[in-house]
PDB file of N, CA and C in Angstrom:
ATOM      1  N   UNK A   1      35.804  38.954 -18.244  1.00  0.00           N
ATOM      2  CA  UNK A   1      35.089  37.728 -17.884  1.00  0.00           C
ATOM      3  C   UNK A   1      35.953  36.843 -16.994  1.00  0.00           C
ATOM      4  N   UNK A   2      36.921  36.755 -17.368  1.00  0.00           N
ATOM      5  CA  UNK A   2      38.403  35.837 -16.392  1.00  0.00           C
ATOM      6  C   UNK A   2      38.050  36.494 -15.039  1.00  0.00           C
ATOM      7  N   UNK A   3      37.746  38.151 -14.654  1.00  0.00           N
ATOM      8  CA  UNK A   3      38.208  38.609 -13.544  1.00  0.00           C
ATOM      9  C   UNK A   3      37.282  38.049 -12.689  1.00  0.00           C
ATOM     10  N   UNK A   4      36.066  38.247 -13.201  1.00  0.00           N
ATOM     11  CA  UNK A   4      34.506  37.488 -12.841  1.00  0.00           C
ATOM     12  C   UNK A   4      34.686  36.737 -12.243  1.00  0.00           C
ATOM     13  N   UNK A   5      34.957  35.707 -12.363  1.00  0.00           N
ATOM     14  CA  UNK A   5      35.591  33.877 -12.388  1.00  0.00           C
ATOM     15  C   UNK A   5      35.904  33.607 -11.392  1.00  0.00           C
ATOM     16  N   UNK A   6      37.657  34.872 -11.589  1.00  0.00           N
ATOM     17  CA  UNK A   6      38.256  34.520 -10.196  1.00  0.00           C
ATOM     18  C   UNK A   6      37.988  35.145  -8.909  1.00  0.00           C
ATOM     19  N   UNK A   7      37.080  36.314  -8.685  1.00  0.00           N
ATOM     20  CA  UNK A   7      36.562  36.872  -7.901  1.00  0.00           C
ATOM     21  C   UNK A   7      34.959  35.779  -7.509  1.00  0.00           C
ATOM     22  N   UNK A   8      34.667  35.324  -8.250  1.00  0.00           N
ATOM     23  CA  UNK A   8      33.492  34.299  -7.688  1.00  0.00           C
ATOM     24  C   UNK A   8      34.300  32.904  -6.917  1.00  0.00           C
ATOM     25  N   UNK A   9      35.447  32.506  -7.194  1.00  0.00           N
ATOM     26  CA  UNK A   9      35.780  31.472  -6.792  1.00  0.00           C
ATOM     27  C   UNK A   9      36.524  32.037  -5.515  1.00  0.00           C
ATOM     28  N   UNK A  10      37.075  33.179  -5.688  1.00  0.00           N
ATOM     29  CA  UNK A  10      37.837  34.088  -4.433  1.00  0.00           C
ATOM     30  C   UNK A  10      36.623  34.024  -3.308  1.00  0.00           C
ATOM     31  N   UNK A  11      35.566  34.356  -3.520  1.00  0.00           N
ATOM     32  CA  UNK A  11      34.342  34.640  -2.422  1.00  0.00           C
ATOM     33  C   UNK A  11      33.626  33.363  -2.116  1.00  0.00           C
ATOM     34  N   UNK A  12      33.655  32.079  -2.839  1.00  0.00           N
ATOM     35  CA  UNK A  12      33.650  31.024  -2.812  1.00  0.00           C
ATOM     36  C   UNK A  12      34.083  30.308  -1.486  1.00  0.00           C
ATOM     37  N   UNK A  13      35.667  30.271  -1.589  1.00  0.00           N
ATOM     38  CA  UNK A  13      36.758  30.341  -0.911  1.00  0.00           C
ATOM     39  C   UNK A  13      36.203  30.510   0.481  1.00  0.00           C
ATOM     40  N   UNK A  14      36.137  32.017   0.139  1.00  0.00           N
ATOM     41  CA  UNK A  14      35.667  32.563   1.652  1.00  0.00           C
ATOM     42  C   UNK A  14      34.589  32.309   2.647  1.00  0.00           C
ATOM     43  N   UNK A  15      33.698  32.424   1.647  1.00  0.00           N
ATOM     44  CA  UNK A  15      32.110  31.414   2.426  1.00  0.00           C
ATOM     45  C   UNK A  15      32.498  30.255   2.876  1.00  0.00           C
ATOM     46  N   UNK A  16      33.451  29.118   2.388  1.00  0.00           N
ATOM     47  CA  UNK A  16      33.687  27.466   3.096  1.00  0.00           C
ATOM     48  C   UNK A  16      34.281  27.956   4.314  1.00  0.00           C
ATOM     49  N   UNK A  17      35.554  29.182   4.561  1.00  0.00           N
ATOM     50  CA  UNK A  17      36.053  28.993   5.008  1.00  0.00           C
ATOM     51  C   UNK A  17      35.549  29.623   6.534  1.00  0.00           C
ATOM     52  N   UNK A  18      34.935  30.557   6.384  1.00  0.00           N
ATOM     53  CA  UNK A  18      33.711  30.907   7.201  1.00  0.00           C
ATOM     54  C   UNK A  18      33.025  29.972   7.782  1.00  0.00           C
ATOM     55  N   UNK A  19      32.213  29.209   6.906  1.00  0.00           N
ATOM     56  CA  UNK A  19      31.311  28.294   7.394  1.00  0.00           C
ATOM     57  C   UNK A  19      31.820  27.293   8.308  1.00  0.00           C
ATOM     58  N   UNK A  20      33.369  26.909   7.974  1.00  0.00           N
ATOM     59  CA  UNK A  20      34.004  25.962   8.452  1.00  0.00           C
ATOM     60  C   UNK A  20      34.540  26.541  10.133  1.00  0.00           C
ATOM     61  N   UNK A  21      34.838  27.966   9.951  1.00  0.00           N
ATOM     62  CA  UNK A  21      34.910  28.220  11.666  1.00  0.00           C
ATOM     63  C   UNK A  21      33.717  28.455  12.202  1.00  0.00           C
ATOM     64  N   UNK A  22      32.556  28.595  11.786  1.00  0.00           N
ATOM     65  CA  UNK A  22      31.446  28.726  12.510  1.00  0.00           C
ATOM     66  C   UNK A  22      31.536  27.170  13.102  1.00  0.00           C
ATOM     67  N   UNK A  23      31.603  26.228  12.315  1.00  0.00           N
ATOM     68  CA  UNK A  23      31.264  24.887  12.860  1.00  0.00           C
ATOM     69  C   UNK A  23      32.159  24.734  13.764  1.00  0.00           C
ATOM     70  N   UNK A  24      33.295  24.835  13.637  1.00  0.00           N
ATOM     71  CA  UNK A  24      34.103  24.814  14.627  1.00  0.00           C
ATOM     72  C   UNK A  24      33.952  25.217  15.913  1.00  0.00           C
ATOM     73  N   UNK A  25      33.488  26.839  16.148  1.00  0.00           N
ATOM     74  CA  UNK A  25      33.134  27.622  17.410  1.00  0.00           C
ATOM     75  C   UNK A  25      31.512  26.798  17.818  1.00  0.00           C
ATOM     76  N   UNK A  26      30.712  26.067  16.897  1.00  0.00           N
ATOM     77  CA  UNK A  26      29.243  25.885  17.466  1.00  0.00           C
ATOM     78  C   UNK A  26      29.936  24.097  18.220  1.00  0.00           C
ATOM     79  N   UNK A  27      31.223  23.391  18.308  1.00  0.00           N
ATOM     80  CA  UNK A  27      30.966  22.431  18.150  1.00  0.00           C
ATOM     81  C   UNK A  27      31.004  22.536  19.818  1.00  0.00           C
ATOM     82  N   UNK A  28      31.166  20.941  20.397  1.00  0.00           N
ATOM     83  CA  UNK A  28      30.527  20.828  22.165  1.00  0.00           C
ATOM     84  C   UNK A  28      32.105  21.014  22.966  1.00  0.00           C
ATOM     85  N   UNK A  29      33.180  21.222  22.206  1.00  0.00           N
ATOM     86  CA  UNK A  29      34.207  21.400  22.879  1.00  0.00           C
ATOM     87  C   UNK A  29      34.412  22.722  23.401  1.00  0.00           C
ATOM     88  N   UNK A  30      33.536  23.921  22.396  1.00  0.00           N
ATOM     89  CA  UNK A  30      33.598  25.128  23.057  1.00  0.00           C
ATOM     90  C   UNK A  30      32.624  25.335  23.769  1.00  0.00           C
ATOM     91  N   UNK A  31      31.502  24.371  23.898  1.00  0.00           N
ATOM     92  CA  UNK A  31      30.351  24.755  24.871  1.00  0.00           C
ATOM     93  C   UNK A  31      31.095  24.965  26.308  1.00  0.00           C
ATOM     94  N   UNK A  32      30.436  25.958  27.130  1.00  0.00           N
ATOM     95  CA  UNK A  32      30.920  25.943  28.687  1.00  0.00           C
ATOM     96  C   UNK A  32      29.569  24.985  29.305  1.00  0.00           C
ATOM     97  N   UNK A  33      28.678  24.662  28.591  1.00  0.00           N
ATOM     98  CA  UNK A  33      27.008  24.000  29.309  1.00  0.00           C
ATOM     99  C   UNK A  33      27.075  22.464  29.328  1.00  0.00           C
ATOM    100  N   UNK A  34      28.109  22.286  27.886  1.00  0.00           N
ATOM    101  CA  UNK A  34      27.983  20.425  27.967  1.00  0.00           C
ATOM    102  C   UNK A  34      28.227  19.635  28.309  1.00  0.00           C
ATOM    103  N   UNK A  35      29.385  19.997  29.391  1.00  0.00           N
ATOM    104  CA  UNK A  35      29.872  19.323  30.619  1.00  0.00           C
ATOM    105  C   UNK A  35      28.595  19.029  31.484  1.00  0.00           C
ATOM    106  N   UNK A  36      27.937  20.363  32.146  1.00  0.00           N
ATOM    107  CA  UNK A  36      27.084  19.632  33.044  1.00  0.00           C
ATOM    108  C   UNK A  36      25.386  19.050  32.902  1.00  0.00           C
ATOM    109  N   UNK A  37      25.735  18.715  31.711  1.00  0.00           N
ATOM    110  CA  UNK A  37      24.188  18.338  31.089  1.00  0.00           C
ATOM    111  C   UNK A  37      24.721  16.596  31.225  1.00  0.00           C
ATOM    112  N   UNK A  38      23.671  15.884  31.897  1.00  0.00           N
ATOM    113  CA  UNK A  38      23.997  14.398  32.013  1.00  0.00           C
ATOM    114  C   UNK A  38      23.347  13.703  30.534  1.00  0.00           C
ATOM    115  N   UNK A  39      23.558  13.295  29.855  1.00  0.00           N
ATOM    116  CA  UNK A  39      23.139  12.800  28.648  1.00  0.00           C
ATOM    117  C   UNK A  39      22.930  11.138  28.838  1.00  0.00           C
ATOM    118  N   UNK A  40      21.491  10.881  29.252  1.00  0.00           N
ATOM    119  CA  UNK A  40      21.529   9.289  29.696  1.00  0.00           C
ATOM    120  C   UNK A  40      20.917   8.223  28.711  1.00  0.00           C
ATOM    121  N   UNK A  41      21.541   7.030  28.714  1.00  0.00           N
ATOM    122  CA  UNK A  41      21.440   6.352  27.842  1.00  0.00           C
ATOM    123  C   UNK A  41      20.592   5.565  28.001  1.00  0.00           C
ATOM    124  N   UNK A  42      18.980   5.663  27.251  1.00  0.00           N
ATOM    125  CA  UNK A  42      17.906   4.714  27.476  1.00  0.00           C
ATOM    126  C   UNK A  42      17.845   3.226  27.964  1.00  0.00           C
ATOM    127  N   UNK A  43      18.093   2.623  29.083  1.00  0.00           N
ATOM    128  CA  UNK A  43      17.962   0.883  28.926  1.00  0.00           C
ATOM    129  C   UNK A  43      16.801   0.307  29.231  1.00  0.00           C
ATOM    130  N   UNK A  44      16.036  -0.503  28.618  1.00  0.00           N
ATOM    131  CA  UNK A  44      15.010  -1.182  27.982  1.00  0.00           C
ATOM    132  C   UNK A  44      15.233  -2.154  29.075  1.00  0.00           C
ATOM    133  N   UNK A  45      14.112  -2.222  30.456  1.00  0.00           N
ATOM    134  CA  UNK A  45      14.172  -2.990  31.149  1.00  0.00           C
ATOM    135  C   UNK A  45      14.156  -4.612  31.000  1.00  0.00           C
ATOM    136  N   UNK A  46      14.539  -5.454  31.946  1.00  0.00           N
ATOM    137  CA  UNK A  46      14.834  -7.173  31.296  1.00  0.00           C
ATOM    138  C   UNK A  46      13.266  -7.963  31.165  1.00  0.00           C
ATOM    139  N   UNK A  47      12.635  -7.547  32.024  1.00  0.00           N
ATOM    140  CA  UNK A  47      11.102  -7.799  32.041  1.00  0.00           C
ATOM    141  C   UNK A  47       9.887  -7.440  31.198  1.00  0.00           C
ATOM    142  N   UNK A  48      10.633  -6.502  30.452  1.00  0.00           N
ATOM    143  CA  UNK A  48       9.812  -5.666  29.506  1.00  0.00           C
ATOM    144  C   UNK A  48       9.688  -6.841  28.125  1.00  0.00           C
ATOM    145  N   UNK A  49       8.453  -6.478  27.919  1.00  0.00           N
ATOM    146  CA  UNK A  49       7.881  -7.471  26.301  1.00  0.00           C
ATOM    147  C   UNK A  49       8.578  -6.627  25.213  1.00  0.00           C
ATOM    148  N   UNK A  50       8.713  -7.746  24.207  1.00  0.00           N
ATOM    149  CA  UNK A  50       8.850  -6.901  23.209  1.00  0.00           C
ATOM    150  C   UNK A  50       8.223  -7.114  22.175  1.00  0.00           C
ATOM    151  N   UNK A  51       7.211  -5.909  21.831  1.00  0.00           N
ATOM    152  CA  UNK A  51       6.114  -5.834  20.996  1.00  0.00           C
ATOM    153  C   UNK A  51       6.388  -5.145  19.467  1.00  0.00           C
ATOM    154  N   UNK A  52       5.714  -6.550  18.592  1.00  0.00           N
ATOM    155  CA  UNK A  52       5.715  -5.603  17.725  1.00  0.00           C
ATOM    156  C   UNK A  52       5.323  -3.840  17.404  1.00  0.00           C
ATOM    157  N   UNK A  53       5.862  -3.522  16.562  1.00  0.00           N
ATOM    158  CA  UNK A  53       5.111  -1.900  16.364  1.00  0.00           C
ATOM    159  C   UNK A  53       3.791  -2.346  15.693  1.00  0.00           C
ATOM    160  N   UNK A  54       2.479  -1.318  16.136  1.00  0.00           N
ATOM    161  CA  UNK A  54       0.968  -1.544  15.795  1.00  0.00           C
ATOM    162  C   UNK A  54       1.273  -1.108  14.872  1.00  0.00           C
ATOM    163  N   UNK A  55       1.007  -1.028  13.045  1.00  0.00           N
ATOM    164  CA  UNK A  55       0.765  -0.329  12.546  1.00  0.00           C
ATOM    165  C   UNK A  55      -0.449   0.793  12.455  1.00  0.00           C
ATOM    166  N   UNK A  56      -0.545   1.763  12.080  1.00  0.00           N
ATOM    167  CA  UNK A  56      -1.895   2.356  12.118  1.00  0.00           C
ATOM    168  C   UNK A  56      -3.314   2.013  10.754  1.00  0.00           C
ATOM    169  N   UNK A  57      -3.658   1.609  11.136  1.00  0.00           N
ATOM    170  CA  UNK A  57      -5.370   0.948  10.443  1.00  0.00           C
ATOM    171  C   UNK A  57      -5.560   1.857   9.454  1.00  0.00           C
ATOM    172  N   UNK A  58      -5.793   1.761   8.193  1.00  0.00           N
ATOM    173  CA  UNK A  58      -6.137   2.297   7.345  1.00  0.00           C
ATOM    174  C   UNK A  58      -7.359   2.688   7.260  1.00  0.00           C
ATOM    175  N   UNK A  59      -8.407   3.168   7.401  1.00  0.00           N
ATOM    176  CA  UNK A  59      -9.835   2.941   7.228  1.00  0.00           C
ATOM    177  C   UNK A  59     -10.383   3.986   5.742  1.00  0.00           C
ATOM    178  N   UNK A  60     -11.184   2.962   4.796  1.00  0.00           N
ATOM    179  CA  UNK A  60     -11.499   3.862   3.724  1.00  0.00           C
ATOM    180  C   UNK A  60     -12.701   4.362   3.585  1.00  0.00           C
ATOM    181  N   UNK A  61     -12.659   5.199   3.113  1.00  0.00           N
ATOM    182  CA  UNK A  61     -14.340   6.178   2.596  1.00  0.00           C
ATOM    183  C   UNK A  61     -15.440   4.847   2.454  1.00  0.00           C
ATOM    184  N   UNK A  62     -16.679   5.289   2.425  1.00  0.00           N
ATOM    185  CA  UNK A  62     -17.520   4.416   1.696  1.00  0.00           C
ATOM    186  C   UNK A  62     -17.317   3.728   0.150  1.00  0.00           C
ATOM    187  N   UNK A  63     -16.987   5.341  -0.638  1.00  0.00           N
ATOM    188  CA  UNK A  63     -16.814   4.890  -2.062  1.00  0.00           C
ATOM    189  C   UNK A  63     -15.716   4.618  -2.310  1.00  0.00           C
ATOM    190  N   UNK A  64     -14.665   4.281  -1.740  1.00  0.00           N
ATOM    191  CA  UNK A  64     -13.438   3.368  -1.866  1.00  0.00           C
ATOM    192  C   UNK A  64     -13.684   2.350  -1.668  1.00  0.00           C
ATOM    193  N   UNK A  65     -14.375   1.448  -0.620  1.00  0.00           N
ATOM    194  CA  UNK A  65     -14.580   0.596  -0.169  1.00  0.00           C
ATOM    195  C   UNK A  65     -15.593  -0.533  -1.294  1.00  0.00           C
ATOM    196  N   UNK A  66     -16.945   0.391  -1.905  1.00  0.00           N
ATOM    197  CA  UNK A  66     -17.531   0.083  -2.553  1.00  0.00           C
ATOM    198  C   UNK A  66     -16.611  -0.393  -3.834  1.00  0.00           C
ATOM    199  N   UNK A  67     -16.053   0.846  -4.373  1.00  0.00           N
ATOM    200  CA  UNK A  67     -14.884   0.511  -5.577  1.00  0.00           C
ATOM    201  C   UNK A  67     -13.508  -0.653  -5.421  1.00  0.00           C
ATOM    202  N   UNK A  68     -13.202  -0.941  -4.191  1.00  0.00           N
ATOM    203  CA  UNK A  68     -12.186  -1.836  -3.755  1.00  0.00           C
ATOM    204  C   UNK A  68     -12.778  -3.294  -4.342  1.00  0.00           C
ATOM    205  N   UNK A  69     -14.569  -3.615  -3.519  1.00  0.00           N
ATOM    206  CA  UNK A  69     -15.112  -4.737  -3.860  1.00  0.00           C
ATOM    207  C   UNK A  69     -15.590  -4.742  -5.097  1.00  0.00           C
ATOM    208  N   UNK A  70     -15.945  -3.859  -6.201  1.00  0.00           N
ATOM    209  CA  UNK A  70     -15.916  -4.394  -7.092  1.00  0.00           C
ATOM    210  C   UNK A  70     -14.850  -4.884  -7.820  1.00  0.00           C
ATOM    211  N   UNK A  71     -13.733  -4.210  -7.934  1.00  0.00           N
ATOM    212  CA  UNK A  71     -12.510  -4.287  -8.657  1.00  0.00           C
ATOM    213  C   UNK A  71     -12.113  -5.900  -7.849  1.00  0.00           C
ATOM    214  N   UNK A  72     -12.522  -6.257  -6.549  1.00  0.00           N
ATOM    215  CA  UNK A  72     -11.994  -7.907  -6.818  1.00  0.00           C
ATOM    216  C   UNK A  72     -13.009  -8.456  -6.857  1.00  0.00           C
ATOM    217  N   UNK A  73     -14.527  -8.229  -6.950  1.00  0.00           N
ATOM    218  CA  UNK A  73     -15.210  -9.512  -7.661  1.00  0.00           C
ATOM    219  C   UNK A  73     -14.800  -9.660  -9.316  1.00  0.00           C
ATOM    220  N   UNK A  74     -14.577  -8.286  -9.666  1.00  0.00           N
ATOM    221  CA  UNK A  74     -14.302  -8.001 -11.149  1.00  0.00           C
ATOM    222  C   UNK A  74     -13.317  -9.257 -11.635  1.00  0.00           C
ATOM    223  N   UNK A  75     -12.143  -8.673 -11.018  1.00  0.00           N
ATOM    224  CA  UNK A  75     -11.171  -9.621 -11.194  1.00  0.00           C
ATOM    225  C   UNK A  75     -11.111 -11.245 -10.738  1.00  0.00           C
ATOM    226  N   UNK A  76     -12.122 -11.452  -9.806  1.00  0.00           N
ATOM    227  CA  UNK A  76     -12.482 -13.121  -9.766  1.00  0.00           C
ATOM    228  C   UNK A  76     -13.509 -13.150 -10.258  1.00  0.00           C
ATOM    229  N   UNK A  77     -14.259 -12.884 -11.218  1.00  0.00           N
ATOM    230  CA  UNK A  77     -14.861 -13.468 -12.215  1.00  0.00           C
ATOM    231  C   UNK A  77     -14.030 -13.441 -13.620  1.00  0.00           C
ATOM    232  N   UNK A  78     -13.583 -12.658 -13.826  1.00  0.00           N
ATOM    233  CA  UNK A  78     -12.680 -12.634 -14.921  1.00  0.00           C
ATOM    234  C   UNK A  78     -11.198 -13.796 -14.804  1.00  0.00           C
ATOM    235  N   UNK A  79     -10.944 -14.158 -13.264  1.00  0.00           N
ATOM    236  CA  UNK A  79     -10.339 -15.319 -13.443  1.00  0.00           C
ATOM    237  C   UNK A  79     -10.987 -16.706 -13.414  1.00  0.00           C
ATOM    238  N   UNK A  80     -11.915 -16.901 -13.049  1.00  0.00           N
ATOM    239  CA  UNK A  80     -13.296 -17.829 -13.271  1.00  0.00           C
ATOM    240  C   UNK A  80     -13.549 -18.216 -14.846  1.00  0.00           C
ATOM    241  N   UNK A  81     -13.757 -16.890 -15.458  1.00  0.00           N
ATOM    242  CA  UNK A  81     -13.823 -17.035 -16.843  1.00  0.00           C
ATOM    243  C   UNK A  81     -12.509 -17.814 -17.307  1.00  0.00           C
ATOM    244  N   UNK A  82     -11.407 -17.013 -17.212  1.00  0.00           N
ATOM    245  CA  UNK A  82     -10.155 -17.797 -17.906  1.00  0.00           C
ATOM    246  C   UNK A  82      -9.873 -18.873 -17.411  1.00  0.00           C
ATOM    247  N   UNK A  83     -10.369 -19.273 -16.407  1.00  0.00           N
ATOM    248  CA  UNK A  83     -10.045 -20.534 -16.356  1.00  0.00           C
ATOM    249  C   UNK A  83     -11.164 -21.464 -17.335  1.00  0.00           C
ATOM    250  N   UNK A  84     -12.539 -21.106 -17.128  1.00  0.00           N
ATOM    251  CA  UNK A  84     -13.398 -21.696 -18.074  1.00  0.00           C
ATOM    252  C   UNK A  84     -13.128 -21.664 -19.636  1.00  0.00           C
ATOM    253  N   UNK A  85     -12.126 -20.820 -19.909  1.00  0.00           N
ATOM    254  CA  UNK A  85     -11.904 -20.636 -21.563  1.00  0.00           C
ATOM    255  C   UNK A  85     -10.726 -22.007 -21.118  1.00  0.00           C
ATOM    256  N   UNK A  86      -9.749 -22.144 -20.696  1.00  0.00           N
ATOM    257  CA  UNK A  86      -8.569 -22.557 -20.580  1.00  0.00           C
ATOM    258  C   UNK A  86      -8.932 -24.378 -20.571  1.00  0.00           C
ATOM    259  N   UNK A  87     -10.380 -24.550 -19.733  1.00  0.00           N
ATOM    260  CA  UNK A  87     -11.135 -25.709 -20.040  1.00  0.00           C
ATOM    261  C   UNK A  87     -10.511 -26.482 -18.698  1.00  0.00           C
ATOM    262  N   UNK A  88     -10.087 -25.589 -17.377  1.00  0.00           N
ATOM    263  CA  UNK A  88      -9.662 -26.106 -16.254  1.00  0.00           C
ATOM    264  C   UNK A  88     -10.899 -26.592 -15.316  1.00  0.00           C
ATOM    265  N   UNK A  89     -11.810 -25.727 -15.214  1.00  0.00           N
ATOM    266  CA  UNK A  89     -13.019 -26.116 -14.380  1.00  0.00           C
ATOM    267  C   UNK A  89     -14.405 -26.079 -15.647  1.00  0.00           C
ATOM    268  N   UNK A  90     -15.350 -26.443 -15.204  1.00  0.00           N
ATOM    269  CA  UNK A  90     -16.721 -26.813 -16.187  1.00  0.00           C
ATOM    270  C   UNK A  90     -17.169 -25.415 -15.856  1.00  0.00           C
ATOM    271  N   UNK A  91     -18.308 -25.290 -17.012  1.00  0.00           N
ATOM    272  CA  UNK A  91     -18.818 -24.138 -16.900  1.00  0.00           C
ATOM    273  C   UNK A  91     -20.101 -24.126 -15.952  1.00  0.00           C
ATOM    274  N   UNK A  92     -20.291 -23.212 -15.108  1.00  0.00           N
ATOM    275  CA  UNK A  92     -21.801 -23.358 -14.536  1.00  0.00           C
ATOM    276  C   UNK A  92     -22.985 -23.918 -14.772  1.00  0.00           C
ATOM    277  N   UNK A  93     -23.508 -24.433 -14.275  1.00  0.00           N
ATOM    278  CA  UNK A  93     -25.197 -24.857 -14.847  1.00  0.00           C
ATOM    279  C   UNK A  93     -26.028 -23.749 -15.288  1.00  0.00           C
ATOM    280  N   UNK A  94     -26.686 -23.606 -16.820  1.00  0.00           N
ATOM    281  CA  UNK A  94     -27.689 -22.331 -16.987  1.00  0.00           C
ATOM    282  C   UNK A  94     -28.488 -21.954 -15.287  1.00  0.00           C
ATOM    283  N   UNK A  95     -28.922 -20.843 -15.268  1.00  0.00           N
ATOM    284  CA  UNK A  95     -29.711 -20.751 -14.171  1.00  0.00           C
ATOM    285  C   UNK A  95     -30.812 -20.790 -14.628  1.00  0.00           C
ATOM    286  N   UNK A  96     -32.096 -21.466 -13.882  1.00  0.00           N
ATOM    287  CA  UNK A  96     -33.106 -21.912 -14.218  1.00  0.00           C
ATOM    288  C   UNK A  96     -34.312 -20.493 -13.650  1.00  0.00           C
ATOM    289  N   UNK A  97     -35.059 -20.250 -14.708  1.00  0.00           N
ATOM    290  CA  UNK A  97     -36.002 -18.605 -14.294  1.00  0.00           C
ATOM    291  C   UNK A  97     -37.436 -19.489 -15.154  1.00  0.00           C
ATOM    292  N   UNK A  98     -38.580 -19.244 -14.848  1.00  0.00           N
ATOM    293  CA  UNK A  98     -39.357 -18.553 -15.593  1.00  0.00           C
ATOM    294  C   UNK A  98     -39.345 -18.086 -16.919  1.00  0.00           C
ATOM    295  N   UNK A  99     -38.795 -17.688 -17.461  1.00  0.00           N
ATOM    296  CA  UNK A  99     -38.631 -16.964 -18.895  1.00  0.00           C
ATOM    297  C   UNK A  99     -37.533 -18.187 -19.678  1.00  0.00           C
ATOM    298  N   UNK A 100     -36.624 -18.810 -18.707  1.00  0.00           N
ATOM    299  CA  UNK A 100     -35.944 -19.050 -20.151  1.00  0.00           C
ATOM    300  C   UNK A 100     -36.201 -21.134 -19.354  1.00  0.00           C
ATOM    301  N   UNK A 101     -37.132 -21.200 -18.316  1.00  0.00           N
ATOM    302  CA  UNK A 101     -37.266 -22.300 -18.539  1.00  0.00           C
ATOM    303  C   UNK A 101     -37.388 -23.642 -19.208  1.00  0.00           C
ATOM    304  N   UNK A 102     -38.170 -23.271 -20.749  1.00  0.00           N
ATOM    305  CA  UNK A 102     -38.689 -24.194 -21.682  1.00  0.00           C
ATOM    306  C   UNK A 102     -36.629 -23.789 -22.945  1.00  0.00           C
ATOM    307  N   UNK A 103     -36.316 -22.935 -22.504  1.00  0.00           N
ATOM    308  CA  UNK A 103     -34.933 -23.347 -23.151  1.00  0.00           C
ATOM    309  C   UNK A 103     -33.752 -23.739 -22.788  1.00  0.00           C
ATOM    310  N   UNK A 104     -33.451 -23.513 -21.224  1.00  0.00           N
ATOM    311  CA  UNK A 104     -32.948 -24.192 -20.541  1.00  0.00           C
ATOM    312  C   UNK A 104     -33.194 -26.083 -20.375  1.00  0.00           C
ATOM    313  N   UNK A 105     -34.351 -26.143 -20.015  1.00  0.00           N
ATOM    314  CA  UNK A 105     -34.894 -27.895 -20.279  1.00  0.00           C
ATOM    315  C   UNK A 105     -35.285 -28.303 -21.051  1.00  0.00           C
ATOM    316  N   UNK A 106     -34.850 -27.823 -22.048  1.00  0.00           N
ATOM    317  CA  UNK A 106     -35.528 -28.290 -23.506  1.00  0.00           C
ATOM    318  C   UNK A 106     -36.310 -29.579 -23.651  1.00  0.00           C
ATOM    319  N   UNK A 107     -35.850 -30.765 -24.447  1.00  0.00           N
ATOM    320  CA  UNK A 107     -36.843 -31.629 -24.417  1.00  0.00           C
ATOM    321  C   UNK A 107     -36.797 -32.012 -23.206  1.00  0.00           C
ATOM    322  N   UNK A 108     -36.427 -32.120 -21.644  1.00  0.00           N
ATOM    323  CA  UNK A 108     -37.407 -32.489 -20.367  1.00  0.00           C
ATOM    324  C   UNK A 108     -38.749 -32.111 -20.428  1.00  0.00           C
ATOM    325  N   UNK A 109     -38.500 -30.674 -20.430  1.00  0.00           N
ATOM    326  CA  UNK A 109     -39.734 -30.194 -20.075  1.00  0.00           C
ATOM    327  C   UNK A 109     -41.114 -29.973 -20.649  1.00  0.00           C
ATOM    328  N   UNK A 110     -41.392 -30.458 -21.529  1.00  0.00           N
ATOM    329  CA  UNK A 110     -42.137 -31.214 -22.691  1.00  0.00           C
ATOM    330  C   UNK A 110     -42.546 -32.862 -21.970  1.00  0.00           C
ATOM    331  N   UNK A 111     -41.696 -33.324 -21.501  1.00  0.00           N
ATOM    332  CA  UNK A 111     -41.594 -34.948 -20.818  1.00  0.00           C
ATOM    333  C   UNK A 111     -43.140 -34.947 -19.898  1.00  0.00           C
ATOM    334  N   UNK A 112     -42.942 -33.999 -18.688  1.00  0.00           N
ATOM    335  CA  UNK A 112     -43.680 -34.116 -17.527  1.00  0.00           C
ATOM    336  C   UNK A 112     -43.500 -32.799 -17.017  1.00  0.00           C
ATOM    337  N   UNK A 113     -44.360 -31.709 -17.272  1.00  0.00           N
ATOM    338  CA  UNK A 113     -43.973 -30.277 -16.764  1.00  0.00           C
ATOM    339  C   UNK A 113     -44.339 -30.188 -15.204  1.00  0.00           C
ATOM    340  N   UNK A 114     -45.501 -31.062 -14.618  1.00  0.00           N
ATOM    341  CA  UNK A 114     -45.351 -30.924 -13.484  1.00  0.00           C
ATOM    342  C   UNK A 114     -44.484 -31.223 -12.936  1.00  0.00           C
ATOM    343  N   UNK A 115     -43.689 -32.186 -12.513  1.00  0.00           N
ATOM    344  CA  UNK A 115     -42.667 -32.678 -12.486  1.00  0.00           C
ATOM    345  C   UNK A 115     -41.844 -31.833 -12.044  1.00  0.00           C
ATOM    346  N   UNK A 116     -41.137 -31.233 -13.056  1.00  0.00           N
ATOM    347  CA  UNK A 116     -40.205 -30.513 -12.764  1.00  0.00           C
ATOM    348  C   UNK A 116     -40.502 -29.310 -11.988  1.00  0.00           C
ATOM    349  N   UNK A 117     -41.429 -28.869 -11.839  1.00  0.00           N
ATOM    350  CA  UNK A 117     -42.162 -27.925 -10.601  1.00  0.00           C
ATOM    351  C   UNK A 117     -41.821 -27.843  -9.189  1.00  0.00           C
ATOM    352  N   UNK A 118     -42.012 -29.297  -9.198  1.00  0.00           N
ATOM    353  CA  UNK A 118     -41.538 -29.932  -7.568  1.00  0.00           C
ATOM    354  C   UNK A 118     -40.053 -29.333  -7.248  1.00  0.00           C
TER     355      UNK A 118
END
């Protein structure tokens, strides 16, 4: 098992040291080409704007869109509510229908039913 060991760390060894002259022979000092390659350095004319980057527009499905608006009316009525529990703003006026008229106006509407018609 020892011999194992040191024969894996022996071949170890050898792979860095390999790898390390490959890098060596790939680097631009042994190129014969990189001398005559002009390598030019971008300058950003003085007249030129400088614009933000556009991001790109998200655009969602229908049923995302649908699900987006409920989830924030959801959540502003549910902060509407807590504030109405919390006793920061008054609560709405009943809405007035047909059906729940005579309990909504209770004794008014007993008073003068035409009246309140108008």
């Amino acid at each position: 098992d020892g011999d194992n060991h040191a024969d894996d760390s022996a071949m170890i060894e050898e792979a860095e040291d390999l790898q390390n002259s490959c890098f060596s022979q790939a680097s631009l000092s042994y190129s014969k080409t990189a001398a005559l390659v002009q390598h030019i350095v971008p300058i950003k004319p003085p007249h030129a704007k400088v614009e933000p980057e556009v991001q790109p527009t998200l655009y969602l499905t229908k049923k995302e869109r649908k699900r987006q608006r409920k989830l924030r009316r959801q959540e502003k009525l549910r902060e509407q509510q807590d504030m109405q529990a919390a006793g920061l703003i008054a609560a709405p006026e009943p809405r007035l229908t047909l059906r729940n008229f005579m309990r909504v106006l209770g004794d008014q509407a007993y008073l003068d039913p035409s009246q309140m018609e108008q």
